[in-house]
Protein backbone atom coordinates (compact mmCIF):
# COMPACT_ATOMS: atom_id res chain seq x y z
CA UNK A 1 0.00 0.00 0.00
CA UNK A 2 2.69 2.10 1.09
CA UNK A 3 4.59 1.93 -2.61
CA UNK A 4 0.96 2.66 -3.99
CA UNK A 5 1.00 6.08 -2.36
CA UNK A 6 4.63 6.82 -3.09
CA UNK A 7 3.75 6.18 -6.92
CA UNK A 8 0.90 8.45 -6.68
CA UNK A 9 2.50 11.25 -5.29
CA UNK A 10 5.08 11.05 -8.00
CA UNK A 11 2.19 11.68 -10.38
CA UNK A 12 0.63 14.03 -8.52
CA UNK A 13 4.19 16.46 -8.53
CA UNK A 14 4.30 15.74 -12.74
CA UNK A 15 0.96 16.45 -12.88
CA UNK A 16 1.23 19.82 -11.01
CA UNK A 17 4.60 21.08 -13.20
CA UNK A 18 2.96 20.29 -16.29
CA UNK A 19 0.22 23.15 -15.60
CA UNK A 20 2.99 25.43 -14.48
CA UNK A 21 3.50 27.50 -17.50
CA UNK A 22 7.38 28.11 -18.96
CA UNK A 23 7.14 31.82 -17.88
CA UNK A 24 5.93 30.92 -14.64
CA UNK A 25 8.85 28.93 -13.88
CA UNK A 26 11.47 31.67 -15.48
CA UNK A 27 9.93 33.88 -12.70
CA UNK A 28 10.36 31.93 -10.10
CA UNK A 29 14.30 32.42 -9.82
CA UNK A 30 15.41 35.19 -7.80
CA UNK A 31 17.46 37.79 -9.12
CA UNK A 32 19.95 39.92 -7.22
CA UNK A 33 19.06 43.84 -8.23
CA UNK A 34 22.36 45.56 -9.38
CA UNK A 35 24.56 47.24 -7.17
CA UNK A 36 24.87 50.94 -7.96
CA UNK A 37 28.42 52.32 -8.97
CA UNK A 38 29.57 55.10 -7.14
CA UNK A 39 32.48 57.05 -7.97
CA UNK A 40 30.83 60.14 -5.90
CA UNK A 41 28.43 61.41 -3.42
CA UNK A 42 27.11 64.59 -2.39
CA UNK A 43 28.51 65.47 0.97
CA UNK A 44 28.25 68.58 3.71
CA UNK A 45 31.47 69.43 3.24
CA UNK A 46 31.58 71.82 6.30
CA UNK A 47 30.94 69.02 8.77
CA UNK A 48 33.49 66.59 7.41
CA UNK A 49 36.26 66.34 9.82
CA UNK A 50 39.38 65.45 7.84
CA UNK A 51 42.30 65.24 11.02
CA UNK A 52 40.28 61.83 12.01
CA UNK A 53 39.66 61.08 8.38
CA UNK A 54 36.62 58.80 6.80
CA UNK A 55 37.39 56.02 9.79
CA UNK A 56 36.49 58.60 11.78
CA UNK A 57 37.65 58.84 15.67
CA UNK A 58 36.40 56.11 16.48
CA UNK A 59 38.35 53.46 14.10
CA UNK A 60 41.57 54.59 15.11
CA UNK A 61 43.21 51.52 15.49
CA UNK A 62 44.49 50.21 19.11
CA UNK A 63 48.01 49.52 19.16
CA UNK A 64 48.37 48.04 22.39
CA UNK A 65 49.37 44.92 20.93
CA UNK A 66 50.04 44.61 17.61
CA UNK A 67 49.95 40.67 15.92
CA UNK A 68 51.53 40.15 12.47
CA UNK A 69 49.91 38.66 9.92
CA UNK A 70 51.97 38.47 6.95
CA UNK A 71 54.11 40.91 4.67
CA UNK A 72 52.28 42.11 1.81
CA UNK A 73 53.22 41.44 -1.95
CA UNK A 74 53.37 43.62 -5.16
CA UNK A 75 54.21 47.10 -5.08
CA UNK A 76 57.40 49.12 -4.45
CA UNK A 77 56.50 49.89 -0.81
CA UNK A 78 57.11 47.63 2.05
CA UNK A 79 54.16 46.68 3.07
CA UNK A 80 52.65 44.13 6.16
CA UNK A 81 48.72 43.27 6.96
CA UNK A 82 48.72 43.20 11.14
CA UNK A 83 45.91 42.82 13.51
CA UNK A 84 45.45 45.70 16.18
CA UNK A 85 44.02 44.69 19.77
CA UNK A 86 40.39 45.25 18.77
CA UNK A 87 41.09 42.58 16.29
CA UNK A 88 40.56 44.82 13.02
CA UNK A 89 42.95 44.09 10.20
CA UNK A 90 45.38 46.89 8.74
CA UNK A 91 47.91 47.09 6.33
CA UNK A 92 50.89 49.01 7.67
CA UNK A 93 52.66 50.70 5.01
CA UNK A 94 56.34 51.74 5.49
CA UNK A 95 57.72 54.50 3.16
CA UNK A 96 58.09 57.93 1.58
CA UNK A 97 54.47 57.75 0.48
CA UNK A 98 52.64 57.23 4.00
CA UNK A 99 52.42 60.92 4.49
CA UNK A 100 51.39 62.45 1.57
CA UNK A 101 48.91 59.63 0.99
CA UNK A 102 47.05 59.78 4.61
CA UNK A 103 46.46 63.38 3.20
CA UNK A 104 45.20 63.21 0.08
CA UNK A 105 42.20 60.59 1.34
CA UNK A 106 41.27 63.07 3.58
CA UNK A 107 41.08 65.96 0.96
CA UNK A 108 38.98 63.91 -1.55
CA UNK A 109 37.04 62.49 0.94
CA UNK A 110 36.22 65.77 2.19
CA UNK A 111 34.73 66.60 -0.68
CA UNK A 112 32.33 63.52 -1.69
CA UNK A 113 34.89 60.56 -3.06
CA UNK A 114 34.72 57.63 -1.59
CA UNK A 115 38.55 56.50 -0.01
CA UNK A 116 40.09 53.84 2.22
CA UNK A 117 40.18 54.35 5.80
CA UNK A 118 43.28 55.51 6.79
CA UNK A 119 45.78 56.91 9.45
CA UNK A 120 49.02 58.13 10.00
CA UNK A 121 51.10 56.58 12.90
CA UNK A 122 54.53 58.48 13.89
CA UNK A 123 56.50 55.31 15.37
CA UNK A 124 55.01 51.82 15.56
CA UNK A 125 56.76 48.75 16.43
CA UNK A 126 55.45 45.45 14.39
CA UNK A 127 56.76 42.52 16.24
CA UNK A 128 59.66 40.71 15.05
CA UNK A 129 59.91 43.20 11.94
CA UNK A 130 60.92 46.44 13.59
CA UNK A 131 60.30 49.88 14.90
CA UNK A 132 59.46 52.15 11.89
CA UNK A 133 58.48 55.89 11.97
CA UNK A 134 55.51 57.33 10.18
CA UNK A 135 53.33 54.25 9.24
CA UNK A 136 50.70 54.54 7.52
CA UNK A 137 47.53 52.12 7.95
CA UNK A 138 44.67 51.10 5.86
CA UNK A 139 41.57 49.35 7.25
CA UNK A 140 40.26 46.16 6.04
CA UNK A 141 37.03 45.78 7.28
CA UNK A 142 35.13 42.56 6.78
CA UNK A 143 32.31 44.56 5.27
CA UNK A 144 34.37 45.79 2.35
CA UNK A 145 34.72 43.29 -0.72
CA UNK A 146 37.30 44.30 -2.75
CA UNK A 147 36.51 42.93 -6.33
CA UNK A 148 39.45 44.23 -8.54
CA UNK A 149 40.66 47.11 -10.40
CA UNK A 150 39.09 49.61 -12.68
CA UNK A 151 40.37 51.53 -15.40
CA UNK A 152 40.56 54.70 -16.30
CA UNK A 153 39.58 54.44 -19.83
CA UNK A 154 37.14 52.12 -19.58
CA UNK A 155 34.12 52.43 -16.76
CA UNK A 156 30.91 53.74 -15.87
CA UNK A 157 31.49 57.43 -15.25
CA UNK A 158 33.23 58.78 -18.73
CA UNK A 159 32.62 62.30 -19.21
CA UNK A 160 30.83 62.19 -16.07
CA UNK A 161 31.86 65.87 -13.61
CA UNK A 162 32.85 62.63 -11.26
CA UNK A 163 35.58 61.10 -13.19
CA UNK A 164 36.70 64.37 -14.56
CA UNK A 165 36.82 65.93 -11.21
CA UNK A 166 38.97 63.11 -9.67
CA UNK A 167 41.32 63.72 -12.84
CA UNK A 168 41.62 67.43 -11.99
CA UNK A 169 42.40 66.60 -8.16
CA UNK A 170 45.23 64.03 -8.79
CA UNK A 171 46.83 67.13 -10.38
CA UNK A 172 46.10 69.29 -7.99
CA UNK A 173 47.77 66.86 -5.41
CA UNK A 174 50.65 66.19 -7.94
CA UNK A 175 50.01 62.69 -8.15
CA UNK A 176 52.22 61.39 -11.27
CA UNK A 177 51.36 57.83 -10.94
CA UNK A 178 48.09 57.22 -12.57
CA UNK A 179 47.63 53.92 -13.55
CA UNK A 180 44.65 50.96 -13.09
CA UNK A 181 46.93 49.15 -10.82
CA UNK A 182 46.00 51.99 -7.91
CA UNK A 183 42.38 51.72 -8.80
CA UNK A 184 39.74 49.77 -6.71
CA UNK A 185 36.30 48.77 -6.80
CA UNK A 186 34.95 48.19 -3.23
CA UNK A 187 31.70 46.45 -2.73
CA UNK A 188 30.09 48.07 0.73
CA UNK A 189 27.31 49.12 2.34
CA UNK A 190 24.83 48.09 -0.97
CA UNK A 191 27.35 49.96 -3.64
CA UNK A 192 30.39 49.45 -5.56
CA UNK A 193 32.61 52.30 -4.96
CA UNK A 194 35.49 53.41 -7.72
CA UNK A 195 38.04 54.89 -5.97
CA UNK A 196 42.07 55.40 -5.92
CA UNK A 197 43.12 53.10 -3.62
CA UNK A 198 47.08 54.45 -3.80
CA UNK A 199 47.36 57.87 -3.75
CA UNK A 200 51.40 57.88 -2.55
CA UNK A 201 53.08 59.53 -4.89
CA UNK A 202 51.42 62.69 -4.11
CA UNK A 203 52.82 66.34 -2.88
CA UNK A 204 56.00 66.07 -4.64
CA UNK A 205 56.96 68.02 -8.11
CA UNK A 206 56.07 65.85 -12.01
CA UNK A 207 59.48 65.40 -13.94
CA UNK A 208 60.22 67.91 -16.06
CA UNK A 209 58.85 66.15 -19.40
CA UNK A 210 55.87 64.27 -19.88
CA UNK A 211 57.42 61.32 -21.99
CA UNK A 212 56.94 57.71 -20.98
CA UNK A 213 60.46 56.49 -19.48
CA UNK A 214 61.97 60.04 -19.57
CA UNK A 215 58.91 61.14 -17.03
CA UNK A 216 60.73 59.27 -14.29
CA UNK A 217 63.81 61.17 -13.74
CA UNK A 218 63.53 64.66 -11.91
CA UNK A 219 59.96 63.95 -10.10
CA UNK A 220 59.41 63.80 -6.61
CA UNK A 221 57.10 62.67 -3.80
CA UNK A 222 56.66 63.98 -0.14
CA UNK A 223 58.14 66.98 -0.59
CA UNK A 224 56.68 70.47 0.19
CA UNK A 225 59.16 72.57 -1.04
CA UNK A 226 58.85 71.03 -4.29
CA UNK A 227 55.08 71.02 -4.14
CA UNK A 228 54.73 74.22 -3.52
CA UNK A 229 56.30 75.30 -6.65
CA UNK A 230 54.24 73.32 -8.84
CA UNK A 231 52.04 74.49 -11.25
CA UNK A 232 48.75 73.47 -11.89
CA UNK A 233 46.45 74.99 -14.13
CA UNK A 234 47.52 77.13 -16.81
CA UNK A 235 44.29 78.63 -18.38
CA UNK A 236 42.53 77.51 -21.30
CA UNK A 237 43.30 76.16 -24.96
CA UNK A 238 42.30 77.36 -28.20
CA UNK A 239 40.31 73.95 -28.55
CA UNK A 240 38.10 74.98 -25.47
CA UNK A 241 39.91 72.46 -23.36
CA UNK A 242 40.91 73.11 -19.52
CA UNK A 243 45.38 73.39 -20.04
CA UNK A 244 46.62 71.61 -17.27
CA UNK A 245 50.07 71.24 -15.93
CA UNK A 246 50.01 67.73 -15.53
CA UNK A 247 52.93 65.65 -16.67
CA UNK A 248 52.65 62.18 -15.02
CA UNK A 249 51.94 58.78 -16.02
CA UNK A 250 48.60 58.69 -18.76
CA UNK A 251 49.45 62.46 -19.59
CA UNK A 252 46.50 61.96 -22.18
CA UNK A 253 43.71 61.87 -19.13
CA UNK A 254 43.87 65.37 -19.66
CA UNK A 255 43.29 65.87 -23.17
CA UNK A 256 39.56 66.71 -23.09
CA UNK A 257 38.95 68.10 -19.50
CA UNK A 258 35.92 70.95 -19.86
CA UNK A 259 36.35 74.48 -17.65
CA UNK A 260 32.58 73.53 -16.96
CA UNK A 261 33.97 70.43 -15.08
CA UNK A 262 36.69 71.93 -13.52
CA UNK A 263 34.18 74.83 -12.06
CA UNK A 264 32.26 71.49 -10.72
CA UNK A 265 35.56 70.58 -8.99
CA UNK A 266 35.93 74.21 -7.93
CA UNK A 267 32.48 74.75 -6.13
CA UNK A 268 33.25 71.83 -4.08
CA UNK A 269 37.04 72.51 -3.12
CA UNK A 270 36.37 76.48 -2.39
CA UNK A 271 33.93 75.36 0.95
CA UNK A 272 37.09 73.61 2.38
CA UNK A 273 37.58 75.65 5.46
CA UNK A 274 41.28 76.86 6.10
CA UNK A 275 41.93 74.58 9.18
CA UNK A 276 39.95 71.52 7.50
CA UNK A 277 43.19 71.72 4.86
CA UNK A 278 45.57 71.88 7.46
CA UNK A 279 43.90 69.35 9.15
CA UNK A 280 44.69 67.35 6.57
CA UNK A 281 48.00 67.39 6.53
CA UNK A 282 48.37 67.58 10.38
CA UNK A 283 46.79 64.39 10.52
CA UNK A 284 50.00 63.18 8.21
CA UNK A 285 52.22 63.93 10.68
CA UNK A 286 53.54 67.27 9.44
CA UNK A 287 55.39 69.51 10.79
CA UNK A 288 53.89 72.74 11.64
CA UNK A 289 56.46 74.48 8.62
CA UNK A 290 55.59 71.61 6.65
CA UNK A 291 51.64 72.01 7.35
CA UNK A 292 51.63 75.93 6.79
CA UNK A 293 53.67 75.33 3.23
CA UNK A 294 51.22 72.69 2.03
CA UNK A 295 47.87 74.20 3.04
CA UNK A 296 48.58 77.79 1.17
CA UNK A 297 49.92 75.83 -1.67
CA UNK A 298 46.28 73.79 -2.08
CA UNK A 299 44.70 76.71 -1.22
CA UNK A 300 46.82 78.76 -3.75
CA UNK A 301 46.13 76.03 -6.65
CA UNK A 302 42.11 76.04 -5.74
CA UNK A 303 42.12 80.14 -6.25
CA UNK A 304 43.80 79.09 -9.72
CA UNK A 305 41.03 76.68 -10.53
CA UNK A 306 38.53 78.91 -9.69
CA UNK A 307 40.01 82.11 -11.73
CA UNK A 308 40.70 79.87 -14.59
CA UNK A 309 36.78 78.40 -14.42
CA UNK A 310 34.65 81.87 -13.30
CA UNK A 311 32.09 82.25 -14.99
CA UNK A 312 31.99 78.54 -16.97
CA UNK A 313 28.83 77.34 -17.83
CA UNK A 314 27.81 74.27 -15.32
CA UNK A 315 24.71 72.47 -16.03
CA UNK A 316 23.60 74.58 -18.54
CA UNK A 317 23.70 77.96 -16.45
CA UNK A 318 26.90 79.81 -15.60
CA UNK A 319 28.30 80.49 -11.39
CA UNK A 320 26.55 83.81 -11.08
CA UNK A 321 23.29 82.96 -12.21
């Protein structure tokens, strides 16, 4: 009797899927909705306080015993991932770079771009590795998927007052290293975020010619003096085009930059406060000399930015309207 029944339930499961229509069944499956790509967000840019950075106070990592994890691979920089005492993960970078990279994330992410969490530790000892001075640390949170790189040529914001923007601030910080290989796409909080995850070779001087090879000799990083010599925008070309000063790696990003969407850039740098840019760089571990020089030379380069762009159309109506 038993086998009886088992048959007939067999036939009744046949009998139901047969008067379950093809389209029925397609809609059935569940489909994850897409993530939106983010490369920027609109921010009060008067609250944001850039000496503790995106991580905020409150992620400062605890130090009171540090664990090592491993040392870190590719790159130029010596690099290690460690484990602080609240158990959140960190890689420790040693070098030239820490500095000037601790300050640019705070700039851009002062302004709306999305960064890695970062900080700026004078002396930190890593056990059985060393003692080193100025460390710089980078979260990685377990919420944060990191799903590769993204190019410059080839993503979702092109020709987008985003992508164009973050162009016109990696000049502005002298960053000459522009290539994918810095680039991240983080997966957090329901988005995938584009960003510049290495932002190192920042606050120094671009080599005196823009040619692939020759571009390396003569440029510098980490160094105010040199920075604050720079130039940065020189005014505009007969072709319409924004003429910037830029002579790093990809020296063709800047080919078809708009005054329009460098007057976008400038509406968002010019509500930076004075002490939110030295804040900045006092977070970087600065000197006081050191801080003064860099904040009037940012400050200096947004005035140029701003004369260069007054009066641009943006969004179809000009600034004064």
């Amino acid at each position: 009797m038993s086998k009886f029944r088992s048959i007939m339930a067999f036939v009744s499961v046949l009998l139901l899927l047969a008067t379950v229509s093809p389209a029925q069944r397609k809609n059935t499956k569940t489909t994850e909705p897409a993530l939106k790509a983010v490369m920027w967000k609109p921010v009060k840019i008067s609250g944001r306080d850039t000496y503790w950075g995106p991580g905020g106070r409150a992620m400062f990592p605890n130090l009171k015993k540090v664990t090592f994890i491993k040392k870190e691979t590719g790159g130029n920089n010596l690099k290690y991932r460690i484990k602080d005492a609240s158990g959140r993960i960190w890689v420790a970078k040693i070098a030239d770079e820490s500095q000037p990279e601790t300050a640019a994330v705070r700039l851009l992410w002062a302004i709306g771009y999305p960064t890695e969490i970062n900080y700026l530790v004078p002396s930190m000892t890593i056990p059985g590795k060393g003692t080193y001075k100025n460390v710089r640390l980078e979260a990685r949170p377990g919420n944060a998927d990191r799903q590769g790189r993204w190019s410059w040529l080839d993503n979702p914001f092109s020709g987008t007052n985003e992508l164009q923007g973050l162009k016109i601030m990696m000049a502005l910080i002298n960053n000459w290293d522009l290539k994918d290989d810095n680039n991240v796409i983080i997966q957090t909080g329901g988005e995938r975020q584009f960003m510049i995850s290495d932002l190192g070779s920042s606050f120094g001087k671009f080599a005196p010619i823009s040619a692939p090879i020759l571009n390396r000799f003569g440029r510098s990083v980490n160094n105010p003096g040199h920075y604050a010599k720079s130039e940065f925008v020189k005014g505009i070309e007969e072709d319409g085009d924004l003429d910037m000063a830029y002579k790093g790696n990809f020296r063709s990003l800047y080919d078809d930059v708009k005054p329009e969407q460098g007057r976008w850039l400038a509406n968002l740098l010019k509500q930076l406060s004075e002490r939110q840019i030295r804040d900045a760089f006092r977070a970087a571990h600065y000197s006081p000399s050191e801080v003064k020089m860099l904040s009037q030379a940012v400050r200096k380069k947004i005035r140029e930015l701003d004369n260069v762009t007054q009066g641009r159309v943006l969004l179809g109506r000009t600034e004064n309207e």
